[in-house]
Protein backbone atom coordinates (compact mmCIF):
# COMPACT_ATOMS: atom_id res chain seq x y z
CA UNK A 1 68.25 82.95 184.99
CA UNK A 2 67.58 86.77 184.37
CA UNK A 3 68.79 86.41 180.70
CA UNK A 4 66.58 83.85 179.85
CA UNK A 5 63.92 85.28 181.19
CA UNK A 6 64.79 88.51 179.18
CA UNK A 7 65.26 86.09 175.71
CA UNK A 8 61.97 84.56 176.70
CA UNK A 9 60.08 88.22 176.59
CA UNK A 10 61.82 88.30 173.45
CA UNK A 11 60.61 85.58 171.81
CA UNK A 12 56.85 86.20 173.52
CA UNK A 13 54.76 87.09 169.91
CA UNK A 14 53.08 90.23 172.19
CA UNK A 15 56.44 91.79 172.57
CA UNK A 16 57.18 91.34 169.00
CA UNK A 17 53.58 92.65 168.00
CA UNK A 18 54.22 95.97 170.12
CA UNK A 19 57.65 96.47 168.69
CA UNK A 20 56.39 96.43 164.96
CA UNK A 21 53.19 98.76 165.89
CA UNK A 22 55.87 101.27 167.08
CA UNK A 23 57.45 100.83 163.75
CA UNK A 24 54.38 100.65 161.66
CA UNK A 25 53.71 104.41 163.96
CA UNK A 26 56.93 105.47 163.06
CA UNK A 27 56.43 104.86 159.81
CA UNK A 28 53.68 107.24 159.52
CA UNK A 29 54.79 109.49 161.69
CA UNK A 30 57.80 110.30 158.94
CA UNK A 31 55.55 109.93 155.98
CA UNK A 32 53.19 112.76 157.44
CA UNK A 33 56.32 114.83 158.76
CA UNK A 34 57.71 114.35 155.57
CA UNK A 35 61.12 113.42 157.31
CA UNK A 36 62.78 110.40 158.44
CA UNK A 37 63.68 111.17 161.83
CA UNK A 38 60.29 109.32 163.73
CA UNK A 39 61.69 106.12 162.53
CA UNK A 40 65.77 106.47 162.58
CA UNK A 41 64.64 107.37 166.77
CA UNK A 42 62.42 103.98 167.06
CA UNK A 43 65.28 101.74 165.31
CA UNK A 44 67.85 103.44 167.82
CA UNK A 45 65.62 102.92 171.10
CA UNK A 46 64.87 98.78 169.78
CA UNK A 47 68.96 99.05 169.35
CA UNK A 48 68.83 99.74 172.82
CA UNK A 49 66.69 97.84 174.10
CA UNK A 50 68.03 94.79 172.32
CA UNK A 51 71.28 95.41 174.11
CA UNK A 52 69.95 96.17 177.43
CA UNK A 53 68.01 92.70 177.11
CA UNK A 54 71.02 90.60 176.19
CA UNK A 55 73.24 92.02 178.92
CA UNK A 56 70.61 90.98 181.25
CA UNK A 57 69.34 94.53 182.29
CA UNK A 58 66.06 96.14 182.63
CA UNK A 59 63.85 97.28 179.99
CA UNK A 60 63.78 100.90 179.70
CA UNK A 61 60.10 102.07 179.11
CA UNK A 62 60.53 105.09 176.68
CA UNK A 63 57.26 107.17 175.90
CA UNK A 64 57.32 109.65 172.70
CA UNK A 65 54.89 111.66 172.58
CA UNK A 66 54.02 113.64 169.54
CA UNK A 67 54.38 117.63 170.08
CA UNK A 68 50.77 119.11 170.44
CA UNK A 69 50.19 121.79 168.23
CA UNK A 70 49.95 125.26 169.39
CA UNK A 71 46.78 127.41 168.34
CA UNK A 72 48.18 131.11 168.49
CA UNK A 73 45.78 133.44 170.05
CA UNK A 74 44.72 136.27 168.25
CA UNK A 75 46.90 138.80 169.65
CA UNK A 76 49.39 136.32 168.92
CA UNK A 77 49.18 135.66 165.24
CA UNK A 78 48.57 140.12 165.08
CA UNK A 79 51.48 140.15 166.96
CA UNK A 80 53.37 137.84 164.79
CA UNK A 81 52.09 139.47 161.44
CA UNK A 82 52.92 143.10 162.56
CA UNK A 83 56.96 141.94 163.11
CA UNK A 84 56.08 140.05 159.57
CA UNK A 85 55.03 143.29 158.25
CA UNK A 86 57.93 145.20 160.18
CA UNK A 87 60.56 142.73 158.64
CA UNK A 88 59.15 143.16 155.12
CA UNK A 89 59.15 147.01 155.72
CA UNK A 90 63.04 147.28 156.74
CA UNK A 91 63.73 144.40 154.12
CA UNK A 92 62.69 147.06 151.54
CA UNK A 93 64.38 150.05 153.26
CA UNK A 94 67.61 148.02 153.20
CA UNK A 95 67.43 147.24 149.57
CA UNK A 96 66.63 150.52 148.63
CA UNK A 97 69.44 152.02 150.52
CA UNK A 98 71.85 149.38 149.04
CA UNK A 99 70.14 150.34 145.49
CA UNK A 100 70.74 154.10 146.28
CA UNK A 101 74.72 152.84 147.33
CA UNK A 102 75.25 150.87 144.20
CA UNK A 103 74.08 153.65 142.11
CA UNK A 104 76.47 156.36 143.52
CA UNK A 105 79.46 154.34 143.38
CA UNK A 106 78.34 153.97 139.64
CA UNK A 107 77.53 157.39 138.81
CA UNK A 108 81.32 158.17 140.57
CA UNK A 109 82.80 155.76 138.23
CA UNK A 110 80.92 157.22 135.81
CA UNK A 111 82.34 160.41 136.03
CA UNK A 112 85.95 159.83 136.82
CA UNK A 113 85.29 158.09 133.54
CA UNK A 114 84.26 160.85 131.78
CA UNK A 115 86.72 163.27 133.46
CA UNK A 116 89.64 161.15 132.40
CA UNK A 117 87.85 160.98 128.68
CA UNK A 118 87.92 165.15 129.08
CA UNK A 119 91.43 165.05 129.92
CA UNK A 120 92.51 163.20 126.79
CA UNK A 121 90.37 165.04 124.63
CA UNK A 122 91.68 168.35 125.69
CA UNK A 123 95.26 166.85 125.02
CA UNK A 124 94.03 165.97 121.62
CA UNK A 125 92.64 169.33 121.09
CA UNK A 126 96.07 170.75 122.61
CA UNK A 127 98.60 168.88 119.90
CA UNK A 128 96.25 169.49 117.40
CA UNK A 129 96.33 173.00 117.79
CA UNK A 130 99.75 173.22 117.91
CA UNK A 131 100.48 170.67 114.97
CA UNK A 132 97.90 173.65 113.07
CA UNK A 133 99.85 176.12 113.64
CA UNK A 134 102.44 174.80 112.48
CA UNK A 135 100.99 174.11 109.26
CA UNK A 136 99.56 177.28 109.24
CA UNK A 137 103.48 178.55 109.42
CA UNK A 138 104.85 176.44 107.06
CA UNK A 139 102.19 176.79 104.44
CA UNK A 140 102.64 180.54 104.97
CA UNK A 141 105.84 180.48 104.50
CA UNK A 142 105.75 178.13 100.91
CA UNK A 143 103.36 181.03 99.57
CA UNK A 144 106.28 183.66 100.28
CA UNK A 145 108.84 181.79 98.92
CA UNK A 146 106.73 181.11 95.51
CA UNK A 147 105.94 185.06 95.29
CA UNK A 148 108.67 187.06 94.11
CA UNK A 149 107.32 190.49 94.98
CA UNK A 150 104.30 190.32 97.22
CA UNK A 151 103.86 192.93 99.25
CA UNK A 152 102.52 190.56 102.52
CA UNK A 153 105.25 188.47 101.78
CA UNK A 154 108.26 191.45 101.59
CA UNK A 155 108.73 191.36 104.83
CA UNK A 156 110.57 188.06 107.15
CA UNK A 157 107.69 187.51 109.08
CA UNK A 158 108.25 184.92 111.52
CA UNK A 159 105.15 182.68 113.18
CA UNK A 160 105.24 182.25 117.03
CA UNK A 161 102.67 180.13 118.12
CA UNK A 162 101.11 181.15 121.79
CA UNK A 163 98.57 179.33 123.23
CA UNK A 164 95.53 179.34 121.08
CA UNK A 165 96.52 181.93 118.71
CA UNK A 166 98.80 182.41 116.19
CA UNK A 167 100.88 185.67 116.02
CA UNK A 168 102.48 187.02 113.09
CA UNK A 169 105.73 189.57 114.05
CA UNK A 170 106.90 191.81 111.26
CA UNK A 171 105.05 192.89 108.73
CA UNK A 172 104.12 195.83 106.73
């Protein structure tokens, strides 16, 4: 006897008429909210409803009402733009600290770079010093050996290299 009184509430065109305004509310509740979420909670609550009516329970009366919008006062909305203002302030700071950062660990780079680059460049200068005089040596002794009686050349001289500098021993 309860069911069918239930089914017949159902079938009552008022019911029905109520039902679809809450959907036709819904509806524009999501298309001014720009979201979805109005209508997905009226299609869940006539879900419920449905069931409640076939298993021969009460209709739950459910009531949404729409948030009200809050007017900040105006120490509110100062309030609100001086933390905005803060925020944007220390946003900055950060970024300029994590520039600063950034650019020292560069500039380090940078100059183990170049202090490696030093390194090889002195060995270059190093060998080639030492690959000169020994030239030097060997093209001084070719002009002794073509010159019979040279007085520079009379003597052995023999070339000791040392460092930067080439030392002749012997000599006139």
């Amino acid at each position: 006897m309860k069911i069918t009184k239930h089914i017949e509430e159902i079938k009552e065109p008022k019911s029905i008429d109520e039902d679809d305004e809450k959907m036709v509310n819904a509806i524009q509740q999501c298309l001014e909210d720009e979201s979805c979420l109005p209508l997905i909670k009226e299609e869940i609550k006539l879900k419920i409803q449905c069931k409640r009516v076939i298993s021969g329970e009460e209709e739950l009366i459910v009531e949404h009402q729409r948030p009200v919008k809050y007017l900040l006062t105006e120490e509110e909305v100062f309030k609100r733009n001086r933390r905005k203002e803060q925020n944007r302030r220390s946003a900055v700071r950060t970024r300029t600290r994590q520039k600063a950062r950034i650019a020292e660990l560069e500039k380090v780079q940078e100059v183990n770079s170049l202090e490696d680059d030093q390194r090889s460049l002195h060995q270059t200068i190093d060998t080639l010093r030492t690959e000169l005089q020994m030239l030097d040596g060997m093209l001084q002794i070719h002009k002794c050996s073509n010159v019979k009686s040279n007085s520079a050349c009379r003597s052995a001289r023999s070339l000791l290299p040392t460092g930067n500098k080439l030392v002749i021993v012997g000599g006139n």
